[in-house]
Every structure is written in C-alpha cells, then in structure tokens.
PDB file of N, CA and C in Angstrom:
ATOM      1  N   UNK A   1       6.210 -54.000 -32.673  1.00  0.00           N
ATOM      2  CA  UNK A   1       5.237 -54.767 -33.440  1.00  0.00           C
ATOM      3  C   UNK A   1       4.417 -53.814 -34.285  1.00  0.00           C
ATOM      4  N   UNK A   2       3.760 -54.318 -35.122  1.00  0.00           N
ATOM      5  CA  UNK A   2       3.433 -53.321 -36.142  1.00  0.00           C
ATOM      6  C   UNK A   2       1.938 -53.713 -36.210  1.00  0.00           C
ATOM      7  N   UNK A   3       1.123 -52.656 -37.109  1.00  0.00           N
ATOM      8  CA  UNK A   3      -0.222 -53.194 -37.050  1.00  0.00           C
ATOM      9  C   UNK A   3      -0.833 -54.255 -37.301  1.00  0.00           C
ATOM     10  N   UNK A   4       0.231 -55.182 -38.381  1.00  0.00           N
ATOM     11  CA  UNK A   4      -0.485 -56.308 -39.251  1.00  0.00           C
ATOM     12  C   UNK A   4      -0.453 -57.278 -38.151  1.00  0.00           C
ATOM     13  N   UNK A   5       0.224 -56.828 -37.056  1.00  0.00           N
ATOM     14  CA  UNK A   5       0.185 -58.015 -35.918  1.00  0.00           C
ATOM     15  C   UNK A   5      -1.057 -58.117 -34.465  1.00  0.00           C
ATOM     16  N   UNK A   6      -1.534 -57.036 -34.889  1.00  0.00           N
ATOM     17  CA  UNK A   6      -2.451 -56.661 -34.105  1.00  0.00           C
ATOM     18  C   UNK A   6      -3.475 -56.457 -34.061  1.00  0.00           C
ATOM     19  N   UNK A   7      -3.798 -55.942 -35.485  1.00  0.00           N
ATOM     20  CA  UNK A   7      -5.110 -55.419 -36.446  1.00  0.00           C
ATOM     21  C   UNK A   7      -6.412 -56.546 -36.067  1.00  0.00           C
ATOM     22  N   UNK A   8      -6.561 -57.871 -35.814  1.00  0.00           N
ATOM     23  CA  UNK A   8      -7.358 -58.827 -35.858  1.00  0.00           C
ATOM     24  C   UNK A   8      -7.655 -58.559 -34.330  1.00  0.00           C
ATOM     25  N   UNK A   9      -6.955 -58.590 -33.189  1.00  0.00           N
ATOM     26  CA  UNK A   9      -7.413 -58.637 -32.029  1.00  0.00           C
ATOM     27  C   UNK A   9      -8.131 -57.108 -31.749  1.00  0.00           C
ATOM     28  N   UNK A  10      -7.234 -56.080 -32.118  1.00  0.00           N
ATOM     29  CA  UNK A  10      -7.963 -54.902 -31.888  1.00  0.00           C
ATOM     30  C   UNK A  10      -9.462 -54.595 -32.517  1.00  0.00           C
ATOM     31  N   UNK A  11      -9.981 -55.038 -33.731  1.00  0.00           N
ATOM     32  CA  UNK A  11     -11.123 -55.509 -34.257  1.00  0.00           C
ATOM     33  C   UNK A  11     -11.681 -56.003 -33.479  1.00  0.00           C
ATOM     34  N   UNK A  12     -11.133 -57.545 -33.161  1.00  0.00           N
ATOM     35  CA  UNK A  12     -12.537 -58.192 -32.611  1.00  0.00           C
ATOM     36  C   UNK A  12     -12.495 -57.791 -31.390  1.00  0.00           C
ATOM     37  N   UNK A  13     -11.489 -56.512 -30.335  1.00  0.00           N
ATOM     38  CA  UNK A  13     -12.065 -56.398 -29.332  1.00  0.00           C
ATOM     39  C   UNK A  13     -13.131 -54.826 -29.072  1.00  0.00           C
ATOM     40  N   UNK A  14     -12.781 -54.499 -30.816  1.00  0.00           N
ATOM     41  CA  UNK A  14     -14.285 -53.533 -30.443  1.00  0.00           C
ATOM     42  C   UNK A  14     -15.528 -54.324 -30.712  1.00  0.00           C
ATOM     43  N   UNK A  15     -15.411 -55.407 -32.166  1.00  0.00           N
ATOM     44  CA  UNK A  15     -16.832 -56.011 -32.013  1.00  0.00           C
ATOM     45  C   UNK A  15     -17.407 -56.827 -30.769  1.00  0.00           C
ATOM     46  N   UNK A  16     -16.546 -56.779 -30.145  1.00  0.00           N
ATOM     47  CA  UNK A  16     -16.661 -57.210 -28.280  1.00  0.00           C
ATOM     48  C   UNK A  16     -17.268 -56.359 -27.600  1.00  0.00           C
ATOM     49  N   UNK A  17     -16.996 -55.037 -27.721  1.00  0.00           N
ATOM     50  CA  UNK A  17     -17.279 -54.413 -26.808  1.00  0.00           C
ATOM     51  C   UNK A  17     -18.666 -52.869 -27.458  1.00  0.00           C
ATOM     52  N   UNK A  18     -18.754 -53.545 -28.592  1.00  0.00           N
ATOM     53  CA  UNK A  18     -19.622 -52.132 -29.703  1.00  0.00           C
ATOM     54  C   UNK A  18     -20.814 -52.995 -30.369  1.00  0.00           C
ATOM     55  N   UNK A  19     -21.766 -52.298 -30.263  1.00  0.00           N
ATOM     56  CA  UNK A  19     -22.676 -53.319 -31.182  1.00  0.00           C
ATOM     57  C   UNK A  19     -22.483 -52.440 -32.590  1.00  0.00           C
ATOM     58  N   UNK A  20     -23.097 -52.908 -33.718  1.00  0.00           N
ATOM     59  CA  UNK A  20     -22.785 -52.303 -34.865  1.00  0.00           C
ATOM     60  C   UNK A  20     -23.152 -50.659 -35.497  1.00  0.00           C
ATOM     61  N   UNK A  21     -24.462 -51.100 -34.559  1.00  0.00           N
ATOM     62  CA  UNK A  21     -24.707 -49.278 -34.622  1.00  0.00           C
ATOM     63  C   UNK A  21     -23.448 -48.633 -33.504  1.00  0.00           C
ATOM     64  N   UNK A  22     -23.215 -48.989 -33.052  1.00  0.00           N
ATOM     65  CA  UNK A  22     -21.794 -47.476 -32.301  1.00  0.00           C
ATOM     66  C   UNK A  22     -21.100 -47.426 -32.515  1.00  0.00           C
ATOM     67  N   UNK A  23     -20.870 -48.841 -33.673  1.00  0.00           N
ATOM     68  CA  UNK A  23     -19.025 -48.596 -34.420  1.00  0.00           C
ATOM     69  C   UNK A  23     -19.267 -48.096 -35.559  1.00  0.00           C
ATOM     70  N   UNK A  24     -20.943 -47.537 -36.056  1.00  0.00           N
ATOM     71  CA  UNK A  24     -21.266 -46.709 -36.924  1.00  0.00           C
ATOM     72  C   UNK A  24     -20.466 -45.303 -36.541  1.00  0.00           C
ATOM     73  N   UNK A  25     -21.738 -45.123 -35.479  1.00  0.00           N
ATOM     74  CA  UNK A  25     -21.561 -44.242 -34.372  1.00  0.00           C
ATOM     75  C   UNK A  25     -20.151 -43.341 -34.393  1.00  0.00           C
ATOM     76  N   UNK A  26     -19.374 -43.901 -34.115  1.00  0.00           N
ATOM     77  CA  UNK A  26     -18.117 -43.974 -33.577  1.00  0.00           C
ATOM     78  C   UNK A  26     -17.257 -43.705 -35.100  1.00  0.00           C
ATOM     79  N   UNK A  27     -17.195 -44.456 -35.809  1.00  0.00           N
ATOM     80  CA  UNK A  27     -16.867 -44.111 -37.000  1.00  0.00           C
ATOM     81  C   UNK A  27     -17.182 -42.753 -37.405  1.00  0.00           C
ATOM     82  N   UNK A  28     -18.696 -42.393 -37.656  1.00  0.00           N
ATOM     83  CA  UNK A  28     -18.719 -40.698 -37.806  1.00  0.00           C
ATOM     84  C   UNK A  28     -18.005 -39.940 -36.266  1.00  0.00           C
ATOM     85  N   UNK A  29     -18.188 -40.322 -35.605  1.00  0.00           N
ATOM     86  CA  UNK A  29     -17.393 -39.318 -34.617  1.00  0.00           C
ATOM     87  C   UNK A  29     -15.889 -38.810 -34.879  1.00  0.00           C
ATOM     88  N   UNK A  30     -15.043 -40.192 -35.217  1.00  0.00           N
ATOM     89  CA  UNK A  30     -13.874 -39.947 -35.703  1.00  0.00           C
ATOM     90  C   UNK A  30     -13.805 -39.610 -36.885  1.00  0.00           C
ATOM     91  N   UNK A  31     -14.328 -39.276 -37.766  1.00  0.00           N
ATOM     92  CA  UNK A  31     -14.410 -38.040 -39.073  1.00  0.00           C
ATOM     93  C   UNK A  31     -14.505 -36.368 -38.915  1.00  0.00           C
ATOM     94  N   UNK A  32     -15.383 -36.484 -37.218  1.00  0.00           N
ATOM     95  CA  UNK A  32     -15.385 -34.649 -36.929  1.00  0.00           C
ATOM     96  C   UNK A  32     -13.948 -34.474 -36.941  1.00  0.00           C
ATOM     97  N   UNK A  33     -14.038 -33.003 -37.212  1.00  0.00           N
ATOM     98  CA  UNK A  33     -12.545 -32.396 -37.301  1.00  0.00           C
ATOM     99  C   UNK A  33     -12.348 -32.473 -35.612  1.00  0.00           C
ATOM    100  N   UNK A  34     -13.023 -32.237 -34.974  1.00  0.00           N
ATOM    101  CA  UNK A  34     -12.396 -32.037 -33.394  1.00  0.00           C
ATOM    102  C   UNK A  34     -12.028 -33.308 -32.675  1.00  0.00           C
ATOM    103  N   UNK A  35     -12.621 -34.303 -33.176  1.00  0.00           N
ATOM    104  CA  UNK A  35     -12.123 -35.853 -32.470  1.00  0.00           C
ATOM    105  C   UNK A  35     -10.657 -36.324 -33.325  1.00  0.00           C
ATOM    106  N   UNK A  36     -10.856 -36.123 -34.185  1.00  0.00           N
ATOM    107  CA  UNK A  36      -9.404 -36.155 -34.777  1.00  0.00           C
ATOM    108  C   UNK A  36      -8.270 -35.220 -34.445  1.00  0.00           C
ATOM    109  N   UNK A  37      -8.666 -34.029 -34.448  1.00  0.00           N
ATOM    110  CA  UNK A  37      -7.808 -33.151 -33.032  1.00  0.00           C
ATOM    111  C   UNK A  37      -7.211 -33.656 -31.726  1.00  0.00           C
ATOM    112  N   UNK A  38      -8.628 -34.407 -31.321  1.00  0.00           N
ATOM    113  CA  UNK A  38      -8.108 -35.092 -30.043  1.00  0.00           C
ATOM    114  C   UNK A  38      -7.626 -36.161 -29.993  1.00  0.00           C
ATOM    115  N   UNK A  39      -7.568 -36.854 -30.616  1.00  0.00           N
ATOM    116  CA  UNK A  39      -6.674 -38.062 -31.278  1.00  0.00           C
ATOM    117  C   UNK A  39      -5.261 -38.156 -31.501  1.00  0.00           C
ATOM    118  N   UNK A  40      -5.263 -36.672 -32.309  1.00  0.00           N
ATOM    119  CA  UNK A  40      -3.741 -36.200 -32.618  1.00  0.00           C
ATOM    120  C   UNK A  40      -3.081 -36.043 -31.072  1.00  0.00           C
ATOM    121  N   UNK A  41      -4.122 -34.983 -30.430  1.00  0.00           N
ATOM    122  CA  UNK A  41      -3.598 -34.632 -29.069  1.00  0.00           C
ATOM    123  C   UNK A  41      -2.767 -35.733 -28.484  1.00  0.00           C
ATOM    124  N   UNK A  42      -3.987 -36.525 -28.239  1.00  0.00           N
ATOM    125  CA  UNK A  42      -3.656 -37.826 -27.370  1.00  0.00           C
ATOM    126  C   UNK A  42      -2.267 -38.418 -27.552  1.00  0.00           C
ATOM    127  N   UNK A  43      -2.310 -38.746 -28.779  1.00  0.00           N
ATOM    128  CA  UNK A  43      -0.983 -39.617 -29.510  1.00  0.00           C
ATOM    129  C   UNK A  43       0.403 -38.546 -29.233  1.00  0.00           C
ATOM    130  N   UNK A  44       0.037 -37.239 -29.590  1.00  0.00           N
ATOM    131  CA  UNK A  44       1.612 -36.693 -28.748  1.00  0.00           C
ATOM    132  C   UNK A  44       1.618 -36.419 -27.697  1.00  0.00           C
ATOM    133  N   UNK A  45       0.731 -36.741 -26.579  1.00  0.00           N
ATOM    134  CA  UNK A  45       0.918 -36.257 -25.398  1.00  0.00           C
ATOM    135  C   UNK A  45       1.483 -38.094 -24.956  1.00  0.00           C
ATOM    136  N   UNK A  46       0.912 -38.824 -25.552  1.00  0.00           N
ATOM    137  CA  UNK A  46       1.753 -40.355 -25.302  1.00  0.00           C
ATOM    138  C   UNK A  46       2.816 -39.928 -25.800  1.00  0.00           C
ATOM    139  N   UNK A  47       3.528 -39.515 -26.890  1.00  0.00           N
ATOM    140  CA  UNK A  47       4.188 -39.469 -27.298  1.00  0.00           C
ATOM    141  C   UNK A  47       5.758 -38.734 -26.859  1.00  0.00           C
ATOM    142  N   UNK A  48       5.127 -37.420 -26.291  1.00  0.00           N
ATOM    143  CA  UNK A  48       5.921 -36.497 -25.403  1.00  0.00           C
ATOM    144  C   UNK A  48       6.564 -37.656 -24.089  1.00  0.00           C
ATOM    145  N   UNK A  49       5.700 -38.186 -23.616  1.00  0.00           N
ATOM    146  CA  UNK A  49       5.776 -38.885 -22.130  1.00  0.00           C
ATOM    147  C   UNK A  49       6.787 -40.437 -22.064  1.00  0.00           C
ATOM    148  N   UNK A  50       6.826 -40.317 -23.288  1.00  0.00           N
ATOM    149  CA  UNK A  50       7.733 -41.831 -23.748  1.00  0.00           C
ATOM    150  C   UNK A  50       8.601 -41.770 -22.594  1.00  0.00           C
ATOM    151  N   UNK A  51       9.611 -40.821 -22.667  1.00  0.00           N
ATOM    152  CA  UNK A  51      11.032 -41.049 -22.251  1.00  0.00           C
ATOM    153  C   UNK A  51      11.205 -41.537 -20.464  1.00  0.00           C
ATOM    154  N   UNK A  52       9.795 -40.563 -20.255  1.00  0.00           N
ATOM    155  CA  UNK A  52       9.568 -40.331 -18.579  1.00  0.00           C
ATOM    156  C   UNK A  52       9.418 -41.679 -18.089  1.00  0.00           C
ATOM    157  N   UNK A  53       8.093 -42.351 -19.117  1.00  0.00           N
ATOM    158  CA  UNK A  53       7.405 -43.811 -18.788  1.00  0.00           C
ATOM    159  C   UNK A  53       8.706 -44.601 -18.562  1.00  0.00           C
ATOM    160  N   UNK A  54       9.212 -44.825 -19.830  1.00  0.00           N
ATOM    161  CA  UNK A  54      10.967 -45.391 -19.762  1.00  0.00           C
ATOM    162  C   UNK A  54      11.315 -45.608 -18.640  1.00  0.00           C
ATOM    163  N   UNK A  55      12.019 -44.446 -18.448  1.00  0.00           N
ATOM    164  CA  UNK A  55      12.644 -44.143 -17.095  1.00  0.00           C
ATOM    165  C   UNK A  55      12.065 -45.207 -15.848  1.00  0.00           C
ATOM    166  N   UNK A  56      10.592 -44.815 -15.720  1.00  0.00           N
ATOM    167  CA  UNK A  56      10.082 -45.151 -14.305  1.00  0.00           C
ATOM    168  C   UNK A  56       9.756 -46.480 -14.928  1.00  0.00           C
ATOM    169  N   UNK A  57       9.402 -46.884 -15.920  1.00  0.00           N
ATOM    170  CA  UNK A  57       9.620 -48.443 -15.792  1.00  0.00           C
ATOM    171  C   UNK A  57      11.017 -49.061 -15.834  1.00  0.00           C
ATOM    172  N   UNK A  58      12.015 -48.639 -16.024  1.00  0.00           N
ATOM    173  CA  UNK A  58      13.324 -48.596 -15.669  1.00  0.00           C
ATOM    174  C   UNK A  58      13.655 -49.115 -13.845  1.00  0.00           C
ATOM    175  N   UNK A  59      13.264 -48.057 -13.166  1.00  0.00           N
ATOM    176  CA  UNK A  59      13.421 -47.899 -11.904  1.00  0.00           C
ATOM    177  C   UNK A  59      12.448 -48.895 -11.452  1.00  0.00           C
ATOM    178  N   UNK A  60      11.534 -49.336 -11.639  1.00  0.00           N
ATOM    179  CA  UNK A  60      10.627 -50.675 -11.297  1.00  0.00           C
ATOM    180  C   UNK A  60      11.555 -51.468 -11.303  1.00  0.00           C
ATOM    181  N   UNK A  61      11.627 -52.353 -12.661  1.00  0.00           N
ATOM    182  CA  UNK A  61      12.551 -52.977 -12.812  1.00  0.00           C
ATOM    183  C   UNK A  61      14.005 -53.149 -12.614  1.00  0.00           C
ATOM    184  N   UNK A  62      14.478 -52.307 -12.069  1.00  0.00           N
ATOM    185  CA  UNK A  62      15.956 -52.424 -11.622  1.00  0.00           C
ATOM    186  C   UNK A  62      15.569 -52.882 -10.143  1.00  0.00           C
ATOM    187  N   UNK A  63      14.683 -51.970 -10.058  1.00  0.00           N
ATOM    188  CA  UNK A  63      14.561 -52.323  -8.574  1.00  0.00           C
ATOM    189  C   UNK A  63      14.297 -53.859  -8.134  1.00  0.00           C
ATOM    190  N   UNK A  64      13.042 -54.097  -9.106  1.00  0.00           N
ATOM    191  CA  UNK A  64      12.959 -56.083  -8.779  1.00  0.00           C
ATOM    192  C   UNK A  64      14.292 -56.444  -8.739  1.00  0.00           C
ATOM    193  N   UNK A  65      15.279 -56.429  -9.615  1.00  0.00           N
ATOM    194  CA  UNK A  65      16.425 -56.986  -9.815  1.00  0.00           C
ATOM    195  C   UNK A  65      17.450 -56.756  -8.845  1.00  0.00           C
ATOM    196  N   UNK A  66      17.162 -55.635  -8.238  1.00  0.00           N
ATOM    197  CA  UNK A  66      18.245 -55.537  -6.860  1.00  0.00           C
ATOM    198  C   UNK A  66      17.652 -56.040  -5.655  1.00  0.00           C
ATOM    199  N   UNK A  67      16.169 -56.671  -5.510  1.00  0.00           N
ATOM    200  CA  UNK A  67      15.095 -56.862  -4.432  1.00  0.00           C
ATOM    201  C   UNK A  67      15.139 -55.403  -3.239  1.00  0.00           C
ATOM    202  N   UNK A  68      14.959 -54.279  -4.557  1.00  0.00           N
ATOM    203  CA  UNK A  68      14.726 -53.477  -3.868  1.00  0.00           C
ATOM    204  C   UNK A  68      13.540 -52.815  -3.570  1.00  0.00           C
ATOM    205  N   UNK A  69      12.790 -53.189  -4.787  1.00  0.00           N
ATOM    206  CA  UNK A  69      11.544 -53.223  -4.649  1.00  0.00           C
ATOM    207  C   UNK A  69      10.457 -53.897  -4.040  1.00  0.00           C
ATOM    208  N   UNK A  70       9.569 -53.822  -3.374  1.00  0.00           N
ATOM    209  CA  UNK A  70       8.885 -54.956  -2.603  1.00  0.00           C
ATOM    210  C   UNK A  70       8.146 -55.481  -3.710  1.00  0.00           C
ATOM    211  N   UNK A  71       7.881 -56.610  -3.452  1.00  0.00           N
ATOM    212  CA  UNK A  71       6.313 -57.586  -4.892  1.00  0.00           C
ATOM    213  C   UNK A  71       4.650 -57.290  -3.706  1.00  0.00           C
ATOM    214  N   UNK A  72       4.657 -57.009  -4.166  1.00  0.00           N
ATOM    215  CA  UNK A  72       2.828 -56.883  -3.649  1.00  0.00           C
ATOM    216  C   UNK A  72       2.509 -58.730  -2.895  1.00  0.00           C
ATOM    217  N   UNK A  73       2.229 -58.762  -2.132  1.00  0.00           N
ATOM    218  CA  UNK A  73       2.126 -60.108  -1.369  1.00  0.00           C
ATOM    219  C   UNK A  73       1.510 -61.288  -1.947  1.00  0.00           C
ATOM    220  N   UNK A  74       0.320 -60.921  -2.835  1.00  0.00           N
ATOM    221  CA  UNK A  74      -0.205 -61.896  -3.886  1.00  0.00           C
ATOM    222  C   UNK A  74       0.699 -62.150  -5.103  1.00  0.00           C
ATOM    223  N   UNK A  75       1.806 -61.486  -5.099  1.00  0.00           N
ATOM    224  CA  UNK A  75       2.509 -62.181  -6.078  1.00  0.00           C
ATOM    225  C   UNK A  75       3.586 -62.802  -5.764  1.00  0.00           C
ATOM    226  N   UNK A  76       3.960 -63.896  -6.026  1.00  0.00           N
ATOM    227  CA  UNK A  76       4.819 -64.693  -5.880  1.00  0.00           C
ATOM    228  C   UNK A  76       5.722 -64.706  -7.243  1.00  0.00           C
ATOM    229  N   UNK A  77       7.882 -64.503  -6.425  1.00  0.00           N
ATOM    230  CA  UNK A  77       8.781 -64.831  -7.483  1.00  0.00           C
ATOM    231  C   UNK A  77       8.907 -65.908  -8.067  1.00  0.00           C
TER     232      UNK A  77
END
C-alpha cells in the first residue's frame, strides 16, 4: 500500500495524539540534521531486519496451520 492510502489516518492520528504546538515542535525537530540521521537509521535498521521478520512470521504461521502452534486461550479458532 502506498502513502496516498494512508496519509489521512496517519495525520489524524498525530492530531490525536499532538496538540498543535508539538507538531510545531516536532516538525522543527525533524529538520535537525541529527533526527533525520536517526530516522534514516531507523528505516534501515527496519529495513536490514525485513527478511528475519519474514521468516519468523513465516514460522508462526505455518505453525497455526499445522496446529503446531498453541493459540493463547483467549483466543478462539
């Protein structure tokens, strides 16, 4: 999915959660050169980890499918 599909909820769930001064706030923060550093960071260290996540959500899911996995007791198949 791409941003144009998302862009409206991710908005209104900072004006949810930011009053207008901290999405000021917040706005200059993400202009320092070092939060944008860490931003970058962030996004390839998600990025690096893709394949692993994969995997182990892989092995979750196979596992439901062989009932090899147990369901946590509050959840019902």
């Amino acid at each position: 999915a791409g941003w144009k599909y998302v862009e409206a909820n991710y908005i209104a769930q900072l004006e949810a959660n930011f009053s207008e001064t901290e999405l000021k706030e917040l706005l200059d923060l993400a202009k320092q050169p070092i939060m944008k550093k860490l931003l970058q960071s962030e996004i390839q260290a998600y990025t690096n980890t893709a394949e692993e996540r994969r995997e182990l959500l892989f092995k979750v899911w196979d596992g439901y499918n062989r009932g090899t996995f147990p369901l946590p007791p509050d959840v019902k198949p």
